[in-house]
C-alpha atoms as a PDB file:
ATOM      1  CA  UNK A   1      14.349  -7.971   3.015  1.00  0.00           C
ATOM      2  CA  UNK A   2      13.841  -5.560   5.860  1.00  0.00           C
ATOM      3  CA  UNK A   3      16.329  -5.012   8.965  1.00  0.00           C
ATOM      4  CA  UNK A   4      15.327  -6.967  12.162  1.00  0.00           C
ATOM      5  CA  UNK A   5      12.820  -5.253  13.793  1.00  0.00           C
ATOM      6  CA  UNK A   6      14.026  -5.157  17.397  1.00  0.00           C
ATOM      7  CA  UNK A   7      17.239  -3.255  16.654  1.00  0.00           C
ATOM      8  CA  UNK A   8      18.809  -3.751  19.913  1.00  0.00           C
ATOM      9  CA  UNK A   9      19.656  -7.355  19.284  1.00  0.00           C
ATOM     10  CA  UNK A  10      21.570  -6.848  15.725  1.00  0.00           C
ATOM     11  CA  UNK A  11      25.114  -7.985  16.407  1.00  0.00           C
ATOM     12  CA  UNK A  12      26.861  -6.732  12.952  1.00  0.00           C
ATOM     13  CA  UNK A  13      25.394  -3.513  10.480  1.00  0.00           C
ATOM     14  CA  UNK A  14      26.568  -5.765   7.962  1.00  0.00           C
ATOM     15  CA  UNK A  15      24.850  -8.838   6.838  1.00  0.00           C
ATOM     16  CA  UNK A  16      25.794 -11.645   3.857  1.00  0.00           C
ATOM     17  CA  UNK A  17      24.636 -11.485   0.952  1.00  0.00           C
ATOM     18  CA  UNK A  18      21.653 -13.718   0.389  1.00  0.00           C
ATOM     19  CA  UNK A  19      21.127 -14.906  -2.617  1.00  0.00           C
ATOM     20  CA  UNK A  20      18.220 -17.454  -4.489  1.00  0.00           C
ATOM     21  CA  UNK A  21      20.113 -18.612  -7.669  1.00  0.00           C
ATOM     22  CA  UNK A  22      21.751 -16.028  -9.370  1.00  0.00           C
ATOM     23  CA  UNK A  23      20.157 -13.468  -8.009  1.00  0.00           C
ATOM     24  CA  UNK A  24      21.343 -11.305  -4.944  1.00  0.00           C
ATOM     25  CA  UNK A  25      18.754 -10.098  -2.563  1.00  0.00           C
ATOM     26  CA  UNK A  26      19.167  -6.507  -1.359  1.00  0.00           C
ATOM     27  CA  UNK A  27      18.428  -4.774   2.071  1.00  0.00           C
ATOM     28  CA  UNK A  28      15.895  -1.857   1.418  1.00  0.00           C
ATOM     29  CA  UNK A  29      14.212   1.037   3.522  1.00  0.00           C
ATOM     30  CA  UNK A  30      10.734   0.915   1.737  1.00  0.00           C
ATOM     31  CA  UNK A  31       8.532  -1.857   0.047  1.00  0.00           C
ATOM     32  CA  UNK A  32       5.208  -0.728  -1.887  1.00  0.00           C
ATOM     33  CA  UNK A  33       3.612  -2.108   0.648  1.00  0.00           C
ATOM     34  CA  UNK A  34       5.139  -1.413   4.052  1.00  0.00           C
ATOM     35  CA  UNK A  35       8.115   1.082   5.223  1.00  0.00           C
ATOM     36  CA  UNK A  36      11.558   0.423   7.175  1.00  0.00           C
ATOM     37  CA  UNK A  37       9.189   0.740  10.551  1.00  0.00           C
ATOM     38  CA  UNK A  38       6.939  -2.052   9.251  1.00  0.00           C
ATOM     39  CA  UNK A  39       4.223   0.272   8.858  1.00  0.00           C
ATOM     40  CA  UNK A  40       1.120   0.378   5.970  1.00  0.00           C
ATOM     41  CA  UNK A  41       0.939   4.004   6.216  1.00  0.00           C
ATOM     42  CA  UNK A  42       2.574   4.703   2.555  1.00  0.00           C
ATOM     43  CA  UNK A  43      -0.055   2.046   0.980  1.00  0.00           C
ATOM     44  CA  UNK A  44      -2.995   2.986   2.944  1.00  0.00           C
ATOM     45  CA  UNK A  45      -1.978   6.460   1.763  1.00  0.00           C
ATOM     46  CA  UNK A  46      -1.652   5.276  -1.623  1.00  0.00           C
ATOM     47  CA  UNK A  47      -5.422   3.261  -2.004  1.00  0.00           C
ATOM     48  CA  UNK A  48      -6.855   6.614  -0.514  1.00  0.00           C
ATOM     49  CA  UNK A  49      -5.887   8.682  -3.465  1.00  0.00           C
ATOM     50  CA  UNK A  50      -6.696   6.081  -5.810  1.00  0.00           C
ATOM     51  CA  UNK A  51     -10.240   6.237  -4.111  1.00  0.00           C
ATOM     52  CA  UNK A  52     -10.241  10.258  -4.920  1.00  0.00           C
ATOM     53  CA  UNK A  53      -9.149   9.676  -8.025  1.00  0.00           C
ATOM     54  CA  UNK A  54     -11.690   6.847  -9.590  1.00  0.00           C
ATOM     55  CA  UNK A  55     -14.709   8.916  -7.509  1.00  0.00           C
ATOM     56  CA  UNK A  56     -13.505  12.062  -9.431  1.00  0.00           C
ATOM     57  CA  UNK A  57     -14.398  10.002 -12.679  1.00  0.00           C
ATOM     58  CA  UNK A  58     -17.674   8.654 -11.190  1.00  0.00           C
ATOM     59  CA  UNK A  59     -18.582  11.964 -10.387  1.00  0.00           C
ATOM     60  CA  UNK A  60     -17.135  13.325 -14.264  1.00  0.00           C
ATOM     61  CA  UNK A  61     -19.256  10.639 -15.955  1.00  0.00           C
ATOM     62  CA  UNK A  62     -22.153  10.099 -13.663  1.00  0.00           C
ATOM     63  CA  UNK A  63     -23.073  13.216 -12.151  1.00  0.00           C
ATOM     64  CA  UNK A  64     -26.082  13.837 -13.577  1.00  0.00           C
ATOM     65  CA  UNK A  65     -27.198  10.054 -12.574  1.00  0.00           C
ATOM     66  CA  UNK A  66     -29.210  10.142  -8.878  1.00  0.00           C
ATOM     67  CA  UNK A  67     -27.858   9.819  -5.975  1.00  0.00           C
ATOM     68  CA  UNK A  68     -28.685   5.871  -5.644  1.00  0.00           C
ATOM     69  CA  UNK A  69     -26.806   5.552  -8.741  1.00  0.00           C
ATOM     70  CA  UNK A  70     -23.994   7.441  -8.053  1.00  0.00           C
ATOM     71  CA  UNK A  71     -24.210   5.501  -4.151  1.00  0.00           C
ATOM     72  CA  UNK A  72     -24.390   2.021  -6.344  1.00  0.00           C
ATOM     73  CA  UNK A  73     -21.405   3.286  -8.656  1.00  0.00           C
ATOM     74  CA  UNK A  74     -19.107   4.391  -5.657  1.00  0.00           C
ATOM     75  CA  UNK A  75     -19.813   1.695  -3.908  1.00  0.00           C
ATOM     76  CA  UNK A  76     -18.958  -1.295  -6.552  1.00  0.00           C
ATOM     77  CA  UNK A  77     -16.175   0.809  -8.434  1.00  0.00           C
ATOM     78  CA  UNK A  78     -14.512   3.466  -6.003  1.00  0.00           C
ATOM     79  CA  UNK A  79     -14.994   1.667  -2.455  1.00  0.00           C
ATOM     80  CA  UNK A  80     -12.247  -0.532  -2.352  1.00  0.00           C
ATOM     81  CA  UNK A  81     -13.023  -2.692   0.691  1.00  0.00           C
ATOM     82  CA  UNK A  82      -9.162  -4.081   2.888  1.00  0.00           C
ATOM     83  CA  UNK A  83      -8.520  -4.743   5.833  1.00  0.00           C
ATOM     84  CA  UNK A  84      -5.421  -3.075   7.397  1.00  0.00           C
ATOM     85  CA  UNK A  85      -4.708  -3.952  10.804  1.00  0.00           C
ATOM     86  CA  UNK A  86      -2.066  -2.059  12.949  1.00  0.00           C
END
């Protein structure tokens, strides 16, 4: 669990420990999926050099294919379509 996000408001630095049956539940400064800010920027970061990566091997195993191929290819295999919204 993240920190509240208007900081001015937080009455102790120290919070109870929160726990869902045996297991405690830790305060952290990064998820894989969004920073201490609340911000994408690490996993939008993250899907664009997976892109790179997966059109490097298009391009290794294809590239002698035409360019509609290789546009079909990217598009179904290296294009991964999300919506991020900041």
């Amino acid at each position: 669990m993240f920190k509240p996000k208007n900081r001015n408001r937080i009455i102790a630095d120290v919070f109870p420990t929160l726990s869902v049956g045996d297991c405690c539940i830790n305060f952290v400064t990064t998820f894989k999926y969004l920073n201490d800010n609340l911000r994408d920027d690490d996993d939008i970061q993250r899907e664009v050099k997976n892109m790179y990566v997966r059109t490097d091997i298009l391009l290794c195993k294809f590239g002698k294919c035409s360019f509609n191929v290789k546009l079909k290819l990217f598009r179904t295999y290296c294009l991964c379509i999300a919506l991020w919204h900041s």
